[in-house]
PDB file of N, CA and C in Angstrom:
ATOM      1  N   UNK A   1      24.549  22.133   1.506  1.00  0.00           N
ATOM      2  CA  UNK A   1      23.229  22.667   1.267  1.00  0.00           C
ATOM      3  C   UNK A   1      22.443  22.625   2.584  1.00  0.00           C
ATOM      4  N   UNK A   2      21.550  23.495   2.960  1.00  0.00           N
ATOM      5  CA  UNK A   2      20.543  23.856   4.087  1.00  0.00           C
ATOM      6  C   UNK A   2      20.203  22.588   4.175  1.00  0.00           C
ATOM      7  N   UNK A   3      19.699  21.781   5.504  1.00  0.00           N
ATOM      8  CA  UNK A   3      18.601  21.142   5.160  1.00  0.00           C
ATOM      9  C   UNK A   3      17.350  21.523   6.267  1.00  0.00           C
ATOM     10  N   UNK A   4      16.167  20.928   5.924  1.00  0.00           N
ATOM     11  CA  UNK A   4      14.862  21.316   6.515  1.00  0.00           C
ATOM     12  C   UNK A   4      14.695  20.152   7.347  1.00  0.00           C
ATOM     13  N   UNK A   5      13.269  20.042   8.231  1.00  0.00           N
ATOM     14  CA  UNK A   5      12.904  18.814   8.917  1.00  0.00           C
ATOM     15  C   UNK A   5      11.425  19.169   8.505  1.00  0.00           C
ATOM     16  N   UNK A   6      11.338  17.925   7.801  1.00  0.00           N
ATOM     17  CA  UNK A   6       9.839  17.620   7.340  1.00  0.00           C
ATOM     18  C   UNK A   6       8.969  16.322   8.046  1.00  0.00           C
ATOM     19  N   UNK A   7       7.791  16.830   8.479  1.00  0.00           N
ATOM     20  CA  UNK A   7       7.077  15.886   9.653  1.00  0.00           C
ATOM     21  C   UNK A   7       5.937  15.456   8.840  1.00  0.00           C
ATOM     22  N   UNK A   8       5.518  13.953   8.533  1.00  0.00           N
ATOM     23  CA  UNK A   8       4.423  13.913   8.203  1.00  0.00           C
ATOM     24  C   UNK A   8       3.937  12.385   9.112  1.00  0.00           C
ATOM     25  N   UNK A   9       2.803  11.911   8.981  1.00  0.00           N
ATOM     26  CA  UNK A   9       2.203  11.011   9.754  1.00  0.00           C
ATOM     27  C   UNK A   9       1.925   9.610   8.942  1.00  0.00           C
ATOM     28  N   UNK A  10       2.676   8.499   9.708  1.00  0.00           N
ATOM     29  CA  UNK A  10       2.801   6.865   9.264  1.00  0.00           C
ATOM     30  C   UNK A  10       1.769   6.372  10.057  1.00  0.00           C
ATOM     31  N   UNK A  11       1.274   5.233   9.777  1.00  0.00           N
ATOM     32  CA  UNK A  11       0.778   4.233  10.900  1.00  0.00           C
ATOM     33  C   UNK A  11       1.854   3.646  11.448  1.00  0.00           C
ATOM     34  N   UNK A  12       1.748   3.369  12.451  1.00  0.00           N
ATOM     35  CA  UNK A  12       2.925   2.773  13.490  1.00  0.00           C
ATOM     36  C   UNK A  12       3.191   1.458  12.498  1.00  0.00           C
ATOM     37  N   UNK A  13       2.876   0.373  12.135  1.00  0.00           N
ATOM     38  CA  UNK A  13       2.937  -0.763  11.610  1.00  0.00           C
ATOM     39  C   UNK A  13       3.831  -0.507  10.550  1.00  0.00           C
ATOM     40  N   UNK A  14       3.143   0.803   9.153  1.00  0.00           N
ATOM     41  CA  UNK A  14       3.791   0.546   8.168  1.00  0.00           C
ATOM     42  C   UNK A  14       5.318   1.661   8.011  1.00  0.00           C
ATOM     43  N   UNK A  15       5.445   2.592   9.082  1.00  0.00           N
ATOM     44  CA  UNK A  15       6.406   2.990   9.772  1.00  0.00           C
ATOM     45  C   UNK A  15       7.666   1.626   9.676  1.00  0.00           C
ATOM     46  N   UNK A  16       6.940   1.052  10.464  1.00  0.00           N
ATOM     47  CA  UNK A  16       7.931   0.077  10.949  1.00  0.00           C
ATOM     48  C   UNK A  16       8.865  -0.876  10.100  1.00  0.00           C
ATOM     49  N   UNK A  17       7.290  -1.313   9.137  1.00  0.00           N
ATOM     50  CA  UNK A  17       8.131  -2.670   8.122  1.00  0.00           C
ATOM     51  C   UNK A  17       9.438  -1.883   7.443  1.00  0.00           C
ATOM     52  N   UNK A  18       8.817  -0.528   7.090  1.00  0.00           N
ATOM     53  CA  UNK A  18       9.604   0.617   6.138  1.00  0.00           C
ATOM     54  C   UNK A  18      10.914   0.480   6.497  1.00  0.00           C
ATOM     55  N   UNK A  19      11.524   0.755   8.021  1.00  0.00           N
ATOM     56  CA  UNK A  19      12.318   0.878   8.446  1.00  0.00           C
ATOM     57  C   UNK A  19      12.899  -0.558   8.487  1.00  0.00           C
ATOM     58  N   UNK A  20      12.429  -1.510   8.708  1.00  0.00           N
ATOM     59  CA  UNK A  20      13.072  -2.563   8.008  1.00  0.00           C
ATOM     60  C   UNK A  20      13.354  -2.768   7.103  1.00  0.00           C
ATOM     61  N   UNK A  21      12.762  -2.665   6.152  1.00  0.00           N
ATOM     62  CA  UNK A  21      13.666  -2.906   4.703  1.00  0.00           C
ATOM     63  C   UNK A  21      14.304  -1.559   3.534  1.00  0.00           C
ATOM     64  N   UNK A  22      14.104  -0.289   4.575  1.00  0.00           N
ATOM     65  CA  UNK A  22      15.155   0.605   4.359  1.00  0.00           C
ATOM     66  C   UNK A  22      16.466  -0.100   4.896  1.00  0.00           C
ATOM     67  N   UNK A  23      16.633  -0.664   6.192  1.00  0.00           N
ATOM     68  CA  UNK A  23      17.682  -1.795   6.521  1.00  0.00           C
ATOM     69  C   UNK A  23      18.079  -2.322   5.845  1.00  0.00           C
ATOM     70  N   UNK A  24      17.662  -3.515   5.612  1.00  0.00           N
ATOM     71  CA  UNK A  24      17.824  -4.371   4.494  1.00  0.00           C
ATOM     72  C   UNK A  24      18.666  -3.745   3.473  1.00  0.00           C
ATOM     73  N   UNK A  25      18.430  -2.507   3.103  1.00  0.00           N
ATOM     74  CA  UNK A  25      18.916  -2.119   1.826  1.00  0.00           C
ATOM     75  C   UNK A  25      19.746  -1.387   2.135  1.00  0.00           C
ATOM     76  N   UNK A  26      20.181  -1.262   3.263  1.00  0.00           N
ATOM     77  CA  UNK A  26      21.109  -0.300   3.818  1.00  0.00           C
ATOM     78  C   UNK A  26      21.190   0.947   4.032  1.00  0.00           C
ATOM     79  N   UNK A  27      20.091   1.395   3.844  1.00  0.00           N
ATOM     80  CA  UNK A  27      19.471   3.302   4.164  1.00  0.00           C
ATOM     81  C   UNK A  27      18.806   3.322   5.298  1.00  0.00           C
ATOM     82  N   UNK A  28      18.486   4.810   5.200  1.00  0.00           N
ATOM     83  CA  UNK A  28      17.555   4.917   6.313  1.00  0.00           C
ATOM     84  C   UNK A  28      15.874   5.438   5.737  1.00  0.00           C
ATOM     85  N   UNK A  29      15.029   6.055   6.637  1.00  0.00           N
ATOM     86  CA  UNK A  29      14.285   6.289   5.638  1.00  0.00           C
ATOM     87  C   UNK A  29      14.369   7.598   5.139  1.00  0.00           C
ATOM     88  N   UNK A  30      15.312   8.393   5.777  1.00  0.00           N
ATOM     89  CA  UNK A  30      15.428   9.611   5.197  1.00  0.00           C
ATOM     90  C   UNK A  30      16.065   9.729   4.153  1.00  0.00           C
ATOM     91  N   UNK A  31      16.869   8.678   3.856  1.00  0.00           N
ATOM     92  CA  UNK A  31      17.594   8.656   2.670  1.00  0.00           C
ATOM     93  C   UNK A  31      16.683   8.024   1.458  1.00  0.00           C
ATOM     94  N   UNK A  32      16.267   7.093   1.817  1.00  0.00           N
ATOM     95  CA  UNK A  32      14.715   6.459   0.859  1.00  0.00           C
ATOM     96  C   UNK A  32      13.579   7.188   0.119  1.00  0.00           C
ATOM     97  N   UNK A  33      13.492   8.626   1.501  1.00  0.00           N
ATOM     98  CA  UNK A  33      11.956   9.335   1.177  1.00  0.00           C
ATOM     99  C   UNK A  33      13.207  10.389   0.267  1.00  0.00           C
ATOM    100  N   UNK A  34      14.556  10.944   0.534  1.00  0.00           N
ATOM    101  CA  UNK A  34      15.064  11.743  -0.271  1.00  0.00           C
ATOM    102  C   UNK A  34      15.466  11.092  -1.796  1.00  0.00           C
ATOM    103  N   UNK A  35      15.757   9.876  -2.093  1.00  0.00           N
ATOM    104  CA  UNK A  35      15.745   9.420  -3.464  1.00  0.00           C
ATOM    105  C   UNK A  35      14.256   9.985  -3.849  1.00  0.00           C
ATOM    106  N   UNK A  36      13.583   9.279  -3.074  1.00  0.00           N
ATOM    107  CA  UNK A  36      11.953   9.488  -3.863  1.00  0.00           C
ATOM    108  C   UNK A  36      11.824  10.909  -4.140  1.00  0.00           C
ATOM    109  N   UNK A  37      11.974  12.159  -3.058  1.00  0.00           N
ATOM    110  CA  UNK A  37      11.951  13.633  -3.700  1.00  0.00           C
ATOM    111  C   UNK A  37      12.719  14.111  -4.850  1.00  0.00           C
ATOM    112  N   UNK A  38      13.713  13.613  -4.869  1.00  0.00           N
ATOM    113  CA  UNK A  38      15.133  13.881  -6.296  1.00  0.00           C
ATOM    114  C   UNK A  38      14.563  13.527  -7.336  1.00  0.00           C
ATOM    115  N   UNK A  39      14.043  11.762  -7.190  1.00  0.00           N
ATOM    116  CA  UNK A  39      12.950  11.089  -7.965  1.00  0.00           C
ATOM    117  C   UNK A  39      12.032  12.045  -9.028  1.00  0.00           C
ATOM    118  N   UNK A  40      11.139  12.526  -8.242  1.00  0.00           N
ATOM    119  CA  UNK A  40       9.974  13.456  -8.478  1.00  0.00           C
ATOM    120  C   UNK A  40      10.113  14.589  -8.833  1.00  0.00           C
ATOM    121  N   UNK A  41      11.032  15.698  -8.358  1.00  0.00           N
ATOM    122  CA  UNK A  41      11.794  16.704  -8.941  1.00  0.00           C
ATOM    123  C   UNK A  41      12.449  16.716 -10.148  1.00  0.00           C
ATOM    124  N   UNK A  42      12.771  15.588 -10.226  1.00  0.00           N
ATOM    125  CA  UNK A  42      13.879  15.335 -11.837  1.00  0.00           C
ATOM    126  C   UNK A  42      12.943  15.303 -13.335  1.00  0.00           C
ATOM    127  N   UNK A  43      12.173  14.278 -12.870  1.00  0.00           N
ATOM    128  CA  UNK A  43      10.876  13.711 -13.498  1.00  0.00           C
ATOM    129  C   UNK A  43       9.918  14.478 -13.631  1.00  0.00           C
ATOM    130  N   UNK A  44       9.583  15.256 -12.832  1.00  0.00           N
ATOM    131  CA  UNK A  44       7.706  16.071 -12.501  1.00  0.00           C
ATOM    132  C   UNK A  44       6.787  15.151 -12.537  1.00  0.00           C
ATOM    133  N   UNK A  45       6.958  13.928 -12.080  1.00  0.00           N
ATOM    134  CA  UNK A  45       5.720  12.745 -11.827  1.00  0.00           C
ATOM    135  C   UNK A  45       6.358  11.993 -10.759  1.00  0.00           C
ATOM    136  N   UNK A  46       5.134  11.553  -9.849  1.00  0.00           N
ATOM    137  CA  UNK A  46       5.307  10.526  -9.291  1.00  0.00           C
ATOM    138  C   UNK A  46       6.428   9.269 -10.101  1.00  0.00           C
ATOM    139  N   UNK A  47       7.218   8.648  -9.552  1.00  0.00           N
ATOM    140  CA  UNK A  47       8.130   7.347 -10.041  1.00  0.00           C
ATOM    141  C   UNK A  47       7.533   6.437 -10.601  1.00  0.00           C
ATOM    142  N   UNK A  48       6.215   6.125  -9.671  1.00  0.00           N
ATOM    143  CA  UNK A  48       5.628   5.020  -9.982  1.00  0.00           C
ATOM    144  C   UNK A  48       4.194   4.501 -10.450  1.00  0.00           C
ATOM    145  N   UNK A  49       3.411   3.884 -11.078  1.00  0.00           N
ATOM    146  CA  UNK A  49       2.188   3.978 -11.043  1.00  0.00           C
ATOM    147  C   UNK A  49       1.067   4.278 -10.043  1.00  0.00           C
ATOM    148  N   UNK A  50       0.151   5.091  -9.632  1.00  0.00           N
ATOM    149  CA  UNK A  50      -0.745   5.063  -8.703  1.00  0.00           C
ATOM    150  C   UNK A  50      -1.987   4.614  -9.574  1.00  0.00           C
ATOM    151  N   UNK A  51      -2.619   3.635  -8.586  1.00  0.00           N
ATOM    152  CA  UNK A  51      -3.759   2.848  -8.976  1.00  0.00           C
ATOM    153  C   UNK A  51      -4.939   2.580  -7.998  1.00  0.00           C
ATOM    154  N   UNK A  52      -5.882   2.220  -8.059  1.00  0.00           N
ATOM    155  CA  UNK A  52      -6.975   2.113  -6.941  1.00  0.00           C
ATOM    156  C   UNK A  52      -6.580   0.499  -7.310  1.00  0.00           C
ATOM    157  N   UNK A  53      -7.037  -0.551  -6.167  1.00  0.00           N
ATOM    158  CA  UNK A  53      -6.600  -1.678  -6.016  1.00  0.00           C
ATOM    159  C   UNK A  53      -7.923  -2.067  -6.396  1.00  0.00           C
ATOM    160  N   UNK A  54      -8.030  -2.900  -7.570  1.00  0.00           N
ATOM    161  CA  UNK A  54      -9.516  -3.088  -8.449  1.00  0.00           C
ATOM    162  C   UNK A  54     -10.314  -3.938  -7.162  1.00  0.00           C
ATOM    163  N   UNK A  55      -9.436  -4.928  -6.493  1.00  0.00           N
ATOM    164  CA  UNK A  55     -10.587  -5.781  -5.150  1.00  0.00           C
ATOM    165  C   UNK A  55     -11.844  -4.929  -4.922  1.00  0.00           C
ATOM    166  N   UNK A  56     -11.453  -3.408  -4.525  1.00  0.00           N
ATOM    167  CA  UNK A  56     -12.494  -2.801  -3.923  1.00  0.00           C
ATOM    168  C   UNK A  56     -13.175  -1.871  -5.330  1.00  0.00           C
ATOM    169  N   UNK A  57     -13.164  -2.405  -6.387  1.00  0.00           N
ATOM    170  CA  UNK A  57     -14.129  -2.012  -7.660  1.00  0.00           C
ATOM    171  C   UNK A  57     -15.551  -2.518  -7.164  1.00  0.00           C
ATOM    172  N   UNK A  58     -16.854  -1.757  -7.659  1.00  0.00           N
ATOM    173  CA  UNK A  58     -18.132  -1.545  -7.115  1.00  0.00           C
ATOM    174  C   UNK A  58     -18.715  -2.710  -7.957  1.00  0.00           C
ATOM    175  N   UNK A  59     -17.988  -3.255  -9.169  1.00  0.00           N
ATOM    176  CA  UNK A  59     -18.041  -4.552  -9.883  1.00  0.00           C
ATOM    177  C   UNK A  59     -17.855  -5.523  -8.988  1.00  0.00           C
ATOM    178  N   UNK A  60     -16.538  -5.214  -8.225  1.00  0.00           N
ATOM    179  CA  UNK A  60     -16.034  -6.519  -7.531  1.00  0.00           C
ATOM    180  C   UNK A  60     -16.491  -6.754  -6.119  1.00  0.00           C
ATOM    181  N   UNK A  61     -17.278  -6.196  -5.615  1.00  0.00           N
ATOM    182  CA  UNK A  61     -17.705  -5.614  -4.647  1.00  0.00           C
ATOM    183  C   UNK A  61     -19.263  -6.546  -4.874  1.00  0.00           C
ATOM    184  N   UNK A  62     -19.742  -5.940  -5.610  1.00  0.00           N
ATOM    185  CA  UNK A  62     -21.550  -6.454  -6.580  1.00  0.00           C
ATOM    186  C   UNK A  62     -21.033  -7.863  -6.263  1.00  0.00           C
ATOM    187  N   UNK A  63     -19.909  -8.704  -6.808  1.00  0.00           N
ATOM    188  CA  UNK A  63     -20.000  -9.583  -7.842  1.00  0.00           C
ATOM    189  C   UNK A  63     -19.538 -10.857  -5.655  1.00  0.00           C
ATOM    190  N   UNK A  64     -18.558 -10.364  -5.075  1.00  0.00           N
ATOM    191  CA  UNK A  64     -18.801 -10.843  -3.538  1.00  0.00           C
ATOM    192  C   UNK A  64     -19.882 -10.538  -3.081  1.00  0.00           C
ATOM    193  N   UNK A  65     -20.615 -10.156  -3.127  1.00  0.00           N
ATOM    194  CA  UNK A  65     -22.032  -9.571  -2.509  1.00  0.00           C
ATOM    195  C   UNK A  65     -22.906 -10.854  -2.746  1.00  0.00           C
ATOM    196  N   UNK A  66     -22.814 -10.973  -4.380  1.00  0.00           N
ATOM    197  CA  UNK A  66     -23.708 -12.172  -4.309  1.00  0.00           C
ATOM    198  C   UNK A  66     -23.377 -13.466  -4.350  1.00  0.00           C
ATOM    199  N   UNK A  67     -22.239 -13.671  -4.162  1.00  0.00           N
ATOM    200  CA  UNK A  67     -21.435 -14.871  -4.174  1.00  0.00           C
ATOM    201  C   UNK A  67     -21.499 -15.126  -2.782  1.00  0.00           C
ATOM    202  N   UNK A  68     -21.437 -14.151  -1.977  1.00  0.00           N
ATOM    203  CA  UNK A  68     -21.811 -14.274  -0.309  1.00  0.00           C
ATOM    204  C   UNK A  68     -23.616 -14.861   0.129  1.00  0.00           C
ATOM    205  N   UNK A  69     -24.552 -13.728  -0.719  1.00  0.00           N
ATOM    206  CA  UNK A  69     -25.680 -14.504  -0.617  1.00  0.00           C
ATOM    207  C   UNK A  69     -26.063 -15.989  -1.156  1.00  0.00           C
ATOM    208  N   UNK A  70     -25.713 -16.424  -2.279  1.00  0.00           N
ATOM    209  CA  UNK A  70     -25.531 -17.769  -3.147  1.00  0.00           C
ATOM    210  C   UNK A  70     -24.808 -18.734  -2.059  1.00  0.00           C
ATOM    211  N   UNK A  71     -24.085 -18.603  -1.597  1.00  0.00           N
ATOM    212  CA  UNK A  71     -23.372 -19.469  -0.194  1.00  0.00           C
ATOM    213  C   UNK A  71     -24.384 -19.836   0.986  1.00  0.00           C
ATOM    214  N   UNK A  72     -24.636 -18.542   1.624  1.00  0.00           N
ATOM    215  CA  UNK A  72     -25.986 -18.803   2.246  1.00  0.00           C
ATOM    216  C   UNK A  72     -26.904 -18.912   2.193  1.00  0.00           C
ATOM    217  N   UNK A  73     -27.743 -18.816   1.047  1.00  0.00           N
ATOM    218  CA  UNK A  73     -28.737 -19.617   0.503  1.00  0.00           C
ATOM    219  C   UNK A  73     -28.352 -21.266   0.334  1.00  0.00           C
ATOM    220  N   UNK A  74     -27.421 -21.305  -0.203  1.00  0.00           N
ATOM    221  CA  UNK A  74     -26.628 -22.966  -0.364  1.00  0.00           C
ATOM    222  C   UNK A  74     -26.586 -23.723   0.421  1.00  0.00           C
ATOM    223  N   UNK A  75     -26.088 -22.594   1.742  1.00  0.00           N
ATOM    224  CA  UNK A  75     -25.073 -23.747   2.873  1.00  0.00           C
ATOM    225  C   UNK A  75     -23.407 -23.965   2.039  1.00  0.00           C
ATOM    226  N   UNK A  76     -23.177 -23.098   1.582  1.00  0.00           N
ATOM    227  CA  UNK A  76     -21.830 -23.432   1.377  1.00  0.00           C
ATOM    228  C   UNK A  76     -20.698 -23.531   2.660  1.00  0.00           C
ATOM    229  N   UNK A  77     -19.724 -23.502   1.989  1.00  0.00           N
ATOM    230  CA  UNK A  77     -18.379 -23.516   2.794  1.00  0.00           C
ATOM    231  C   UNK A  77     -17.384 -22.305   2.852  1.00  0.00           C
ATOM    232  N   UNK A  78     -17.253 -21.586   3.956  1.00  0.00           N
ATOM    233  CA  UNK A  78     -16.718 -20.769   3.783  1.00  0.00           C
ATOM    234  C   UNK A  78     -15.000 -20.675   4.270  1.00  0.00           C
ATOM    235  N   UNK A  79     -14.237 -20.038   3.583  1.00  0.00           N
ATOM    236  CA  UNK A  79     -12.817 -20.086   3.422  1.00  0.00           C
ATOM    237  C   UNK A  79     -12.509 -19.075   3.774  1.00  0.00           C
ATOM    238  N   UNK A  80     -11.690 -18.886   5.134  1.00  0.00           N
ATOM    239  CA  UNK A  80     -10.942 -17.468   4.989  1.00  0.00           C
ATOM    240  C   UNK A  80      -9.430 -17.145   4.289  1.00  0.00           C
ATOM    241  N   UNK A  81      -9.622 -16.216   3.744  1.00  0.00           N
ATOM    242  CA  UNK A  81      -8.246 -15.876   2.466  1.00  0.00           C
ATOM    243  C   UNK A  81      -7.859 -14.783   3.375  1.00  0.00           C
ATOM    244  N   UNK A  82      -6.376 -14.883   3.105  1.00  0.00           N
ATOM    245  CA  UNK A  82      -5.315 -14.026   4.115  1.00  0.00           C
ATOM    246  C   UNK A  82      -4.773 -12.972   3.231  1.00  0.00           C
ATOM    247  N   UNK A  83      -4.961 -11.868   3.401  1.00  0.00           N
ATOM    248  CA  UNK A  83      -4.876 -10.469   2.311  1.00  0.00           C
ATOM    249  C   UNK A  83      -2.905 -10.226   2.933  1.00  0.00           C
ATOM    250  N   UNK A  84      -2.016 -10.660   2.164  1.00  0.00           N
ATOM    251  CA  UNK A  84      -0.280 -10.420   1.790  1.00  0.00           C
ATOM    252  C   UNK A  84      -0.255  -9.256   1.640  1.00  0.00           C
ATOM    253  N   UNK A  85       0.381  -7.935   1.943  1.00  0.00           N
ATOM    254  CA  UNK A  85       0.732  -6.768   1.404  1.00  0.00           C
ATOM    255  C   UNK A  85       2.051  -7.264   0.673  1.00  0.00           C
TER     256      UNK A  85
END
């Protein structure tokens, strides 16, 4: 069968991990992004759920807002939390 060359744009970073654990699994990513098209073609949907990541909900957002002012009004203690992809 023909094939095409399709160009689209990564961030260098998540480029990268990709290609590591296309490794890992023993592909490449052209073989990875082509499951995912076969995927989607077979199906007519995306594979997987797409979701907005609730952290940045305008609830959750409100609700750090004032948990940030309540601290500094306090004198609290502040903790930095390390965001895992």
């Amino acid at each position: 069968m023909e094939q095409v060359a399709v160009n689209f744009r990564l961030e260098k970073e998540l480029k990268t991990k990709m290609e590591a654990v296309c490794k890992d699994m023993g592909m490449t990513m052209t073989t990875a992004f082509t499951i995912f098209a076969k995927k989607v073609c077979r199906e007519r949907r995306i594979p997987f759920e797409v979701s907005a990541d609730p952290f940045y909900s305008d609830e959750n957002i409100s609700r750090l807002k004032a948990s940030i002012a309540q601290m500094e009004a306090t004198g609290g203690t502040v903790h930095e939390v390390k965001y895992v992809d």
